[in-house]
Protein backbone atom coordinates (compact mmCIF):
# COMPACT_ATOMS: atom_id res chain seq x y z
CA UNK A 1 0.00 0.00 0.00
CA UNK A 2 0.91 3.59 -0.95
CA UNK A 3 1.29 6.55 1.43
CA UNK A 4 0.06 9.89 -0.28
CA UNK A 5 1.25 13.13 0.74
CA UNK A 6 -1.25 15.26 2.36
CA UNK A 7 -0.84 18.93 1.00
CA UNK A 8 0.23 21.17 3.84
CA UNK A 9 -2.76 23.58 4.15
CA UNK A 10 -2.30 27.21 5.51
CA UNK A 11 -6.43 28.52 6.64
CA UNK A 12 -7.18 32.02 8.11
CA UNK A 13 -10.65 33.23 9.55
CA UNK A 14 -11.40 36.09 7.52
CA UNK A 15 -14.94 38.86 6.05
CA UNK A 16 -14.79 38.88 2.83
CA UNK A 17 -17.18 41.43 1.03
CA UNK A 18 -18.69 41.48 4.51
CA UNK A 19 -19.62 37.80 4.65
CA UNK A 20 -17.85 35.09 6.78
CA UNK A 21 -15.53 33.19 5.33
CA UNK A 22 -12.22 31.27 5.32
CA UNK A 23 -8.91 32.04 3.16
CA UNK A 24 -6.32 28.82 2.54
CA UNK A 25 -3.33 28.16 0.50
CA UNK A 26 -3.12 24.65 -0.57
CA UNK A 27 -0.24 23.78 -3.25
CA UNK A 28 0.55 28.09 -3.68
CA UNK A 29 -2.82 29.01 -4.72
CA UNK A 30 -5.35 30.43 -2.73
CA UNK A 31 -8.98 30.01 -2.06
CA UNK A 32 -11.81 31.26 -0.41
CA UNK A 33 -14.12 29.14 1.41
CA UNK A 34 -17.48 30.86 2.47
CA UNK A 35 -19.69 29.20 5.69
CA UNK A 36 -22.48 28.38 3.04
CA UNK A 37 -20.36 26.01 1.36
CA UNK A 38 -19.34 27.84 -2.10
CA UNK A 39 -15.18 27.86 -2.99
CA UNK A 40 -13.75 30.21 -5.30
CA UNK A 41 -10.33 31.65 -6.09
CA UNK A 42 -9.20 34.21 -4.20
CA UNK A 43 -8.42 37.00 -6.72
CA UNK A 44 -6.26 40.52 -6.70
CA UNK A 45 -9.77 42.71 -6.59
CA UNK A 46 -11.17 40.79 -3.20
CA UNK A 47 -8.35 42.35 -1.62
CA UNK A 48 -9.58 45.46 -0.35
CA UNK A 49 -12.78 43.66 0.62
CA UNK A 50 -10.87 41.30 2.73
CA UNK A 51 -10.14 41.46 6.59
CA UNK A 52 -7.93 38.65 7.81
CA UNK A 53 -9.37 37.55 11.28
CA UNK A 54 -7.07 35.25 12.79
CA UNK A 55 -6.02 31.92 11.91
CA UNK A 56 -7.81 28.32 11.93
CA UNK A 57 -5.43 25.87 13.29
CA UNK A 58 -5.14 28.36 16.89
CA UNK A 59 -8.83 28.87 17.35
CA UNK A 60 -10.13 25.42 16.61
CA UNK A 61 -7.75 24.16 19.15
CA UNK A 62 -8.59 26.92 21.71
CA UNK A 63 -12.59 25.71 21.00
CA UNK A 64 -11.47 21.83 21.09
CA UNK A 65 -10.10 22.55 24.52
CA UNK A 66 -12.98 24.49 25.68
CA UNK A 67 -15.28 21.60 24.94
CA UNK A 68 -12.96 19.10 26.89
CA UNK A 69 -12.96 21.78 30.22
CA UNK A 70 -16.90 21.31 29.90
CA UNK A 71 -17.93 24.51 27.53
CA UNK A 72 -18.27 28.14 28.16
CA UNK A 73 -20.47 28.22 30.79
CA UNK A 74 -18.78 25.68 32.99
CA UNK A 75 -15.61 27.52 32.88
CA UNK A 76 -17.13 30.28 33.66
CA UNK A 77 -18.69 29.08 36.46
CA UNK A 78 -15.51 27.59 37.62
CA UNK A 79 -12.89 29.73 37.03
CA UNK A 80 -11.25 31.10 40.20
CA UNK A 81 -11.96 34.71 41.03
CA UNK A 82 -9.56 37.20 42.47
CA UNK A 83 -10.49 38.27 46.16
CA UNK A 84 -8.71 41.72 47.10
């Protein structure tokens, strides 16, 4: 059996035109993938339409570790408060 090499895949949270969306560079081209499922390539003119949020790979693993510390709510129940 074959291994295949996974493209490394860069992803930023980003508005684009106002609307939600992701940016990634897979193989040195880059694309734009919108929350309602549509992909297009990310051309010169969406670039003063475009505000880079943050990227993918820190907040996923931020929200991944929220949901193993019981969700918002619980660590915000539990989280110790300062007493002066």
């Amino acid at each position: 059996m074959k291994t295949v090499a996974q493209p490394h895949v860069e992803a930023k949270f980003c508005t684009v035109y106002d609307e939600p969306a992701r940016i990634a560079k897979v193989h040195g081209a880059y694309y734009v993938l919108y929350d309602d499922g549509r992909i297009e390539d990310f051309v010169i003119e969406m670039a003063p339409f475009t505000v880079v949020l943050g990227d993918v790979q820190t907040a996923e693993v931020q929200a991944m570790w929220d949901r193993i510390n019981g969700g918002a709510a619980r660590i915000a129940c539990d989280r110790r408060q300062a007493v002066s």
